[in-house]
PDB file of N, CA and C in Angstrom:
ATOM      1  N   UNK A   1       6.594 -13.609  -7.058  1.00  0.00           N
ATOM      2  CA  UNK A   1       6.521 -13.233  -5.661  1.00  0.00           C
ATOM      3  C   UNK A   1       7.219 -11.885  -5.468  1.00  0.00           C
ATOM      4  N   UNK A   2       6.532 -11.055  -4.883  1.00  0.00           N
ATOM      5  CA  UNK A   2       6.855  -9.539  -4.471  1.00  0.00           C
ATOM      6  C   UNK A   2       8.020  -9.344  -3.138  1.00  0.00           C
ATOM      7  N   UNK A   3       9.245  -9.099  -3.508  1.00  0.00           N
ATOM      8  CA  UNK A   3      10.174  -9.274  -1.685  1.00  0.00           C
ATOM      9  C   UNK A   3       9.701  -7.853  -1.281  1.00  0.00           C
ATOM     10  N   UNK A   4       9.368  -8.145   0.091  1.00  0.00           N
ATOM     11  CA  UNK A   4       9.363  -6.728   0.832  1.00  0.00           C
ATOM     12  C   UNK A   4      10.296  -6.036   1.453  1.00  0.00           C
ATOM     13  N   UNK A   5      10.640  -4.847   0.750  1.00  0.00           N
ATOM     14  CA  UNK A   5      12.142  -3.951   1.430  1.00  0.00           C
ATOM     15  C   UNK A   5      12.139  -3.137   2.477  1.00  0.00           C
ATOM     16  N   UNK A   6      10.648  -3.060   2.700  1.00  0.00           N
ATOM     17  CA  UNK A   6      10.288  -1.981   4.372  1.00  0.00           C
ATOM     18  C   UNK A   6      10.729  -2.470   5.610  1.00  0.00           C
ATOM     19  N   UNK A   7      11.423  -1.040   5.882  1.00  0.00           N
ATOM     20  CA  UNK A   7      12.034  -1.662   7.039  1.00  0.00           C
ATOM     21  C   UNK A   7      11.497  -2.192   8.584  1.00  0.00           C
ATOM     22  N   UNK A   8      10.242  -1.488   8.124  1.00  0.00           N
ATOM     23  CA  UNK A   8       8.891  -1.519   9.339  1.00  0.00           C
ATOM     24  C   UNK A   8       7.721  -1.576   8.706  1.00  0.00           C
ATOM     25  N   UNK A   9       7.064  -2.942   9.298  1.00  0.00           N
ATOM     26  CA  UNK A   9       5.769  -3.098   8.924  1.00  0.00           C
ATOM     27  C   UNK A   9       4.360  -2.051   8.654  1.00  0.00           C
ATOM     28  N   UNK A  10       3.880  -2.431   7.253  1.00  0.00           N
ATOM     29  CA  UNK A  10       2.674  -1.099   6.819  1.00  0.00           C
ATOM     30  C   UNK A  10       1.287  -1.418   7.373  1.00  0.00           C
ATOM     31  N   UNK A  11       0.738  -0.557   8.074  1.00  0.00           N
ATOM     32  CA  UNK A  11      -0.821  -0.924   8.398  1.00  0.00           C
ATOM     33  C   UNK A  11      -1.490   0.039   7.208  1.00  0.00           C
ATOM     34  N   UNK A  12      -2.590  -0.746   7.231  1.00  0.00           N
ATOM     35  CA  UNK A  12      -3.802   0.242   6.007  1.00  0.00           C
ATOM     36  C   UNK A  12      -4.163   1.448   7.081  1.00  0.00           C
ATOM     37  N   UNK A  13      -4.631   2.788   6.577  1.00  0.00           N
ATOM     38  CA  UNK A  13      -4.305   3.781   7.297  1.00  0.00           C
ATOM     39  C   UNK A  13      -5.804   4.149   6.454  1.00  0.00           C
ATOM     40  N   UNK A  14      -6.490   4.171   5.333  1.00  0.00           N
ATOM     41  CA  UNK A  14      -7.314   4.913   4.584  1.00  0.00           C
ATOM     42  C   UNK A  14      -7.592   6.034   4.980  1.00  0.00           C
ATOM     43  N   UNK A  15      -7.237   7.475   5.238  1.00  0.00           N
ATOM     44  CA  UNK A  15      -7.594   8.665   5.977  1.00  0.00           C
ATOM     45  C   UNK A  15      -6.956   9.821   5.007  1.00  0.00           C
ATOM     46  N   UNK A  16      -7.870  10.553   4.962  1.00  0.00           N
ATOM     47  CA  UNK A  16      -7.773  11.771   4.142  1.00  0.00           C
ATOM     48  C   UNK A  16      -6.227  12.543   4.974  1.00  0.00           C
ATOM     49  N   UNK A  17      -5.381  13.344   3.797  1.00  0.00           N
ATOM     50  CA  UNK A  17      -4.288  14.162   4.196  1.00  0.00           C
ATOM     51  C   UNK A  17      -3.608  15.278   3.385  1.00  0.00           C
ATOM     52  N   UNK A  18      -2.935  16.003   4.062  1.00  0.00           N
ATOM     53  CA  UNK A  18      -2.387  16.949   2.939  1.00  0.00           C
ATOM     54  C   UNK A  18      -1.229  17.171   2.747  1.00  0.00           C
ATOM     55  N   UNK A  19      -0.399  17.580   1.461  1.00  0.00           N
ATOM     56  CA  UNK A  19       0.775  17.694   1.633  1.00  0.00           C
ATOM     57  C   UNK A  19       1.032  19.434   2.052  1.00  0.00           C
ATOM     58  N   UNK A  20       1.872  19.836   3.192  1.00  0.00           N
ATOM     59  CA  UNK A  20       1.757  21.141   3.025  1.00  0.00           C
ATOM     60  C   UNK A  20       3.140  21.531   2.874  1.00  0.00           C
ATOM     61  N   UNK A  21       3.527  23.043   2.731  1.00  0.00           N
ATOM     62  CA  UNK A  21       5.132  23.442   1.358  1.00  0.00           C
ATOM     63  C   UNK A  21       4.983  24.343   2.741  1.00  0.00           C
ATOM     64  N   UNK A  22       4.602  24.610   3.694  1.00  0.00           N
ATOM     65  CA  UNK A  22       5.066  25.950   4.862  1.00  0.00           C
ATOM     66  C   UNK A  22       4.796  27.033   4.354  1.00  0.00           C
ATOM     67  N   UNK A  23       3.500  27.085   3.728  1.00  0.00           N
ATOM     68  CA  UNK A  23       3.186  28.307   3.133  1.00  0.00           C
ATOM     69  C   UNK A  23       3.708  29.222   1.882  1.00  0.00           C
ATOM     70  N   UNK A  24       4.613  27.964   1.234  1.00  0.00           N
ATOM     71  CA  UNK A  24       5.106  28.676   0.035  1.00  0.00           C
ATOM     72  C   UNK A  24       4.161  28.426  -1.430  1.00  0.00           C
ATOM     73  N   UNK A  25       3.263  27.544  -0.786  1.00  0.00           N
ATOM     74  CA  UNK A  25       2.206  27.349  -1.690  1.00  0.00           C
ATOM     75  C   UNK A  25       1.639  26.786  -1.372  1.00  0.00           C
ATOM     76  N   UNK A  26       0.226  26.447  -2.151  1.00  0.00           N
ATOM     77  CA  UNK A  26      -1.204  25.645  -1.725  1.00  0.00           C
ATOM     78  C   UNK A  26      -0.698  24.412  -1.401  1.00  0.00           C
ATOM     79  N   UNK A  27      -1.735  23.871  -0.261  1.00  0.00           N
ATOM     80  CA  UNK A  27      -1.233  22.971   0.075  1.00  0.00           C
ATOM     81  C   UNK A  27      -2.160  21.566  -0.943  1.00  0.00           C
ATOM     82  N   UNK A  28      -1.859  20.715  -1.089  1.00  0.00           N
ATOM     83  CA  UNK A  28      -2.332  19.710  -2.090  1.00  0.00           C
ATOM     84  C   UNK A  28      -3.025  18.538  -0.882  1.00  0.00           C
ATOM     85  N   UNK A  29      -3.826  17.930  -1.363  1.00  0.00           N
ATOM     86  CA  UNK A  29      -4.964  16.938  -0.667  1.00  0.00           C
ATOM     87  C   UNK A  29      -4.484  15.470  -1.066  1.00  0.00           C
ATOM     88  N   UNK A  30      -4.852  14.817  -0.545  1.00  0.00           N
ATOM     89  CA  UNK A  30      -4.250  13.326  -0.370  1.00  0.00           C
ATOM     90  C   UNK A  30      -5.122  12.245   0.132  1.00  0.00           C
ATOM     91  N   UNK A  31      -4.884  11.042  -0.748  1.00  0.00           N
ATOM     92  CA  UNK A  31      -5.740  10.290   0.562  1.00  0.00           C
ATOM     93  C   UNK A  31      -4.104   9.224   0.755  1.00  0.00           C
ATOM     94  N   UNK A  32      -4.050   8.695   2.226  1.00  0.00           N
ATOM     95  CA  UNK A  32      -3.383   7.676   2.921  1.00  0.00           C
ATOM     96  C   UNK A  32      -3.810   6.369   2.778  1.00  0.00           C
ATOM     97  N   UNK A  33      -2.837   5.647   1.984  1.00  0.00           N
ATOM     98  CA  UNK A  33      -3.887   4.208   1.773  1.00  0.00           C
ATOM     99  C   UNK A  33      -3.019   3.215   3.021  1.00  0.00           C
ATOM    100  N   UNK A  34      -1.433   3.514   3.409  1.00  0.00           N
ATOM    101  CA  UNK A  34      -1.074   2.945   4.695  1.00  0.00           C
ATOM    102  C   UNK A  34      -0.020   3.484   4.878  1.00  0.00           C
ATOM    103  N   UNK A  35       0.082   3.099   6.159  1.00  0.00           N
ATOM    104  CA  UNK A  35       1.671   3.382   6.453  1.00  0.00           C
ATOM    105  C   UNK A  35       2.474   2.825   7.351  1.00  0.00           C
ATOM    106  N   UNK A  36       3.397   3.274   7.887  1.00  0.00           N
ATOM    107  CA  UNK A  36       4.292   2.375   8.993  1.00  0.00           C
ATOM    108  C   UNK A  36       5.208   3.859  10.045  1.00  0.00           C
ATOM    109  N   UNK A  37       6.153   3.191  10.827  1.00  0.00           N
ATOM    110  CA  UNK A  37       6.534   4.383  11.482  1.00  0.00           C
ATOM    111  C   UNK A  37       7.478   5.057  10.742  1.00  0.00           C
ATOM    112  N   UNK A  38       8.053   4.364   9.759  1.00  0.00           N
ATOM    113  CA  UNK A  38       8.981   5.011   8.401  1.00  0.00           C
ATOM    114  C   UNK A  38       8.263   5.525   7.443  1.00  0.00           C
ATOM    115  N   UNK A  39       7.808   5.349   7.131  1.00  0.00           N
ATOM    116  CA  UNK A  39       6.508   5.996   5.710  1.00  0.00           C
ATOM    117  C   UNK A  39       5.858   5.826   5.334  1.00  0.00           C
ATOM    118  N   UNK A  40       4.873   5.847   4.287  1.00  0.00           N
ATOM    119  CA  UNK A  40       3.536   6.086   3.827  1.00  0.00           C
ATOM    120  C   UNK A  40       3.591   5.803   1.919  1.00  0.00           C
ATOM    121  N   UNK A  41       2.013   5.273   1.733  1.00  0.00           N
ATOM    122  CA  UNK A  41       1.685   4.979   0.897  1.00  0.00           C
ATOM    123  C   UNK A  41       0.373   6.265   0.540  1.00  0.00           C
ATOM    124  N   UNK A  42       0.616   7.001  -0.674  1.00  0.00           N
ATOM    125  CA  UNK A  42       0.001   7.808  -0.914  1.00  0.00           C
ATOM    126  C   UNK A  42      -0.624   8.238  -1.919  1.00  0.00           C
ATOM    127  N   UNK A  43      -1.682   8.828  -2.554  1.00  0.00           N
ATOM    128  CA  UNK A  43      -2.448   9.073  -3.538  1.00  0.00           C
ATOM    129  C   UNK A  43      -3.161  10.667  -4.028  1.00  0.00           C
ATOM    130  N   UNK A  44      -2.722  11.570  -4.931  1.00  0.00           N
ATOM    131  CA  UNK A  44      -2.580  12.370  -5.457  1.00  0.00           C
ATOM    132  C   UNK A  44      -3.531  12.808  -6.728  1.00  0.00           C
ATOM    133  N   UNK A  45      -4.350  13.409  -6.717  1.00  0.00           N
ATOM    134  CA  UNK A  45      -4.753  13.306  -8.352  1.00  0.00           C
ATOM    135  C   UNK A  45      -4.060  14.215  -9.234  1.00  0.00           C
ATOM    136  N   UNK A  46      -2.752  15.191  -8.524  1.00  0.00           N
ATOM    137  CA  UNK A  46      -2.194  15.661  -9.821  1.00  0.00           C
ATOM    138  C   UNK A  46      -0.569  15.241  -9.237  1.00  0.00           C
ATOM    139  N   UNK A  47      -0.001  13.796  -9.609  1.00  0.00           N
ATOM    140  CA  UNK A  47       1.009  13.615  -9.105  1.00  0.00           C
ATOM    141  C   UNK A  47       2.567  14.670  -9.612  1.00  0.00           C
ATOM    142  N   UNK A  48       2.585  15.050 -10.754  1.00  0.00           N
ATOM    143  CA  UNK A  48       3.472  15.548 -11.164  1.00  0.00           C
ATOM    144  C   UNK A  48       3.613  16.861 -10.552  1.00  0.00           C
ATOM    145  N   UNK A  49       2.117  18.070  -9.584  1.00  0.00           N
ATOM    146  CA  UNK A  49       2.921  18.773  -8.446  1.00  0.00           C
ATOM    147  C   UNK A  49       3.073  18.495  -7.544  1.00  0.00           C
ATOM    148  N   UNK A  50       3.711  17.578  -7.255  1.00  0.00           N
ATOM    149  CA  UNK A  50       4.234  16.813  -5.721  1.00  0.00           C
ATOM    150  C   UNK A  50       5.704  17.029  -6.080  1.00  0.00           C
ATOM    151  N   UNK A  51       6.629  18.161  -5.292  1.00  0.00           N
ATOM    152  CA  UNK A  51       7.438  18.061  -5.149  1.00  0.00           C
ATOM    153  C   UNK A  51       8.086  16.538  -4.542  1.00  0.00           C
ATOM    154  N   UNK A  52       9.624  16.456  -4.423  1.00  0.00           N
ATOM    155  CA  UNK A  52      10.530  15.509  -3.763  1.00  0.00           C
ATOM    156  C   UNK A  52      10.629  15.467  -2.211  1.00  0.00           C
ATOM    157  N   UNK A  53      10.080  16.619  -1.625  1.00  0.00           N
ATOM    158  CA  UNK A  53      10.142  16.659  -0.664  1.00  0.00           C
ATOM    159  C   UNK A  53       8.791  17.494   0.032  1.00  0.00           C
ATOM    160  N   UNK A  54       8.161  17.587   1.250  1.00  0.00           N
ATOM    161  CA  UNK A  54       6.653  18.107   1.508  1.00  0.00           C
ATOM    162  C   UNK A  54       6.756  17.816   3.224  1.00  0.00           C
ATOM    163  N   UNK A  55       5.659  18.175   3.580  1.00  0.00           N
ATOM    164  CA  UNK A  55       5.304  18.179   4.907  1.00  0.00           C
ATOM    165  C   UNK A  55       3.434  17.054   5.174  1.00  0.00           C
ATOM    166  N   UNK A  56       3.909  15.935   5.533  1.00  0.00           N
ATOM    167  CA  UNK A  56       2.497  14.968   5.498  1.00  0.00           C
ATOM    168  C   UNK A  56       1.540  15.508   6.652  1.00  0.00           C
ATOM    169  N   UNK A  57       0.892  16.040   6.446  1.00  0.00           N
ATOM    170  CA  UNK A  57      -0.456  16.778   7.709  1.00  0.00           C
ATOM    171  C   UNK A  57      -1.677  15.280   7.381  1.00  0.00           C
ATOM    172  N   UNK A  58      -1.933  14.551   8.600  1.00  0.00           N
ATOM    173  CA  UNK A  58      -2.781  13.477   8.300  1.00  0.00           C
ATOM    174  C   UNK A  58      -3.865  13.961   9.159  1.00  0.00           C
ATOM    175  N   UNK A  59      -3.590  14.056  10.150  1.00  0.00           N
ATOM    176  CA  UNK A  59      -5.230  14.411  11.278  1.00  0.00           C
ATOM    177  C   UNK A  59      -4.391  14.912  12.425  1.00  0.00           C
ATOM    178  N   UNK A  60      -5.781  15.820  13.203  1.00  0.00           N
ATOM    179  CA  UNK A  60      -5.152  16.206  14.299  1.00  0.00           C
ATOM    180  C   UNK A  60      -4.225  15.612  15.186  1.00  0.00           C
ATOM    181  N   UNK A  61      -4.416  14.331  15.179  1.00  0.00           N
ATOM    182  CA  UNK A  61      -3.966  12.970  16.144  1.00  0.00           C
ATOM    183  C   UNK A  61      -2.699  13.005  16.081  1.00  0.00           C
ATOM    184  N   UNK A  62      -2.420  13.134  14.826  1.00  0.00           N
ATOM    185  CA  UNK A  62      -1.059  12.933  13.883  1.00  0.00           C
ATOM    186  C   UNK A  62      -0.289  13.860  14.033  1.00  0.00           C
ATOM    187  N   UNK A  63       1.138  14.342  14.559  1.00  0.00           N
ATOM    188  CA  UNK A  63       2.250  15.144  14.233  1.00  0.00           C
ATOM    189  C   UNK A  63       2.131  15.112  12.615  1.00  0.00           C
ATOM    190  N   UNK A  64       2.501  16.352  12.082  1.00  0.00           N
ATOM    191  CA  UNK A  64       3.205  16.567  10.521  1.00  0.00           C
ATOM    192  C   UNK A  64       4.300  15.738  10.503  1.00  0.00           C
ATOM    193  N   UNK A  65       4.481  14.999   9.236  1.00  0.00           N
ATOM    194  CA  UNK A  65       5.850  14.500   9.444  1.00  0.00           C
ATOM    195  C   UNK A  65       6.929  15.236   7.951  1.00  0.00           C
ATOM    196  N   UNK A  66       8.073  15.496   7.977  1.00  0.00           N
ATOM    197  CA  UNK A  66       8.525  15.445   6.868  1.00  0.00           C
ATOM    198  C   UNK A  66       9.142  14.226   5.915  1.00  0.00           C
ATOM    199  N   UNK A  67       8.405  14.564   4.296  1.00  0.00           N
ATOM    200  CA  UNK A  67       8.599  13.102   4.154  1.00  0.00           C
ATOM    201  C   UNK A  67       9.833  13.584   2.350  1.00  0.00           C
ATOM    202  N   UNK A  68      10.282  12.573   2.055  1.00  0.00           N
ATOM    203  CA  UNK A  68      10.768  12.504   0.747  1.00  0.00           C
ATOM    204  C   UNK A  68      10.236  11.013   0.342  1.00  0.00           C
ATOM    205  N   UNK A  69       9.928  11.979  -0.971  1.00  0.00           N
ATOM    206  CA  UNK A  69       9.158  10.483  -2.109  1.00  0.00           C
ATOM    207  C   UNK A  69      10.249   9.849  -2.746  1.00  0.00           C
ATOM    208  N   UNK A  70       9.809   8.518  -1.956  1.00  0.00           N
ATOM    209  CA  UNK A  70      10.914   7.639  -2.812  1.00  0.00           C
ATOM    210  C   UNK A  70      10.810   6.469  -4.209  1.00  0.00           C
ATOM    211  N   UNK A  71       9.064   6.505  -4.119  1.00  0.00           N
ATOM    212  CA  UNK A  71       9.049   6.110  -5.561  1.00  0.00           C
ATOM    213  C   UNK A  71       7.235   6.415  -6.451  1.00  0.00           C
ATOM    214  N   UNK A  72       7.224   6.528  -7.416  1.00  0.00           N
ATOM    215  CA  UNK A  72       6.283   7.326  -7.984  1.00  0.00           C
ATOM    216  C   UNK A  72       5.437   6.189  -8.965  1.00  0.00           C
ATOM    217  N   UNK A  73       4.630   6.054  -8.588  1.00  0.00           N
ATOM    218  CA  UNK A  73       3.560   5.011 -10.036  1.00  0.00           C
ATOM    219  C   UNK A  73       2.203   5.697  -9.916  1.00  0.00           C
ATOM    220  N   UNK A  74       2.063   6.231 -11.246  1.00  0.00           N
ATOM    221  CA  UNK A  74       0.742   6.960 -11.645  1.00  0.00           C
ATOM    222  C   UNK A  74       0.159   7.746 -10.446  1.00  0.00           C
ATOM    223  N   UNK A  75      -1.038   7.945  -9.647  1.00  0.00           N
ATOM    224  CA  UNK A  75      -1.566   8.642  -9.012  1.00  0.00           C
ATOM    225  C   UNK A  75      -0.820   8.136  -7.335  1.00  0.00           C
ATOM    226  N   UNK A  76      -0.225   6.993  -7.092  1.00  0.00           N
ATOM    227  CA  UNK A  76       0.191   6.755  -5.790  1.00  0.00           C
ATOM    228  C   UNK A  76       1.828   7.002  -6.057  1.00  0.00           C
ATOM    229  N   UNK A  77       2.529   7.353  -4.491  1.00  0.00           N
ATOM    230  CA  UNK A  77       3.594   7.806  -4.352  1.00  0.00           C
ATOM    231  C   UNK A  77       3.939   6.838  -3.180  1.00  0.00           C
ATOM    232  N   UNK A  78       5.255   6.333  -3.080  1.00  0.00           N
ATOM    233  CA  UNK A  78       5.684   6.007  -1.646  1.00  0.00           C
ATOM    234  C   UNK A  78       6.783   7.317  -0.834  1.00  0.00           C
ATOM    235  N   UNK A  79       6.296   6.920   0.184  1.00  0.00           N
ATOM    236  CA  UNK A  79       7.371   8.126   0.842  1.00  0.00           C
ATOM    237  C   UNK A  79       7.741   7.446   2.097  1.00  0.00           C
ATOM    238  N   UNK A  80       8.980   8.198   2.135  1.00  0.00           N
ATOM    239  CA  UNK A  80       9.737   7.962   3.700  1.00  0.00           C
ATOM    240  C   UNK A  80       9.693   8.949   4.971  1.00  0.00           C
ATOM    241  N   UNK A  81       9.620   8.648   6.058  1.00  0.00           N
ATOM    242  CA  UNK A  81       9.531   9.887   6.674  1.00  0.00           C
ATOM    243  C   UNK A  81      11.132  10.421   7.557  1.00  0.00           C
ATOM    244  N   UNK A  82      11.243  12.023   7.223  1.00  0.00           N
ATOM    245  CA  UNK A  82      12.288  11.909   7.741  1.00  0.00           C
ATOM    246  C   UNK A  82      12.769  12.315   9.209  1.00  0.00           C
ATOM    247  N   UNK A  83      13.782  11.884   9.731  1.00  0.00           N
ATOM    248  CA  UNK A  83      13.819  11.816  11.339  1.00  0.00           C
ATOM    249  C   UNK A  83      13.837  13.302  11.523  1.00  0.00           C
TER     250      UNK A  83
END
């Protein structure tokens, strides 16, 4: 059995996103598989340039949020968002 440590419940989100650096470099593409009002579940096809820290651009709808990755398995990342 899996314990869950989130501090706020994850909805499935499936929606294309990007990570963006503020113009210090390209910004990298993403898809959102869920998230919550603390953070996000995320997917990368070149995970190793994903900095520790990024800017989550999801859709117009969406404020940018700033997030730090808090844990890394193959092409998906979890992240937190920060206040």
């Amino acid at each position: 059995m899996t314990i869950n440590r989130r501090s706020a419940s994850r909805k499935g989100a499936f929606r294309i996103g990007a990570l963006s650096f503020a113009g210090e470099r390209s910004d990298i593409d993403c898809l959102v598989w869920d998230q919550s009002e603390t953070g996000a579940q995320i997917e990368v096809e070149l995970p190793d340039e994903v900095p520790d820290t990024f800017i989550l651009v999801m859709t117009a709808y969406a404020k940018p949020r700033l997030c730090t990755v808090v844990w890394r398995r193959e092409r998906k990342l979890g992240v937190a968002f920060s206040v």
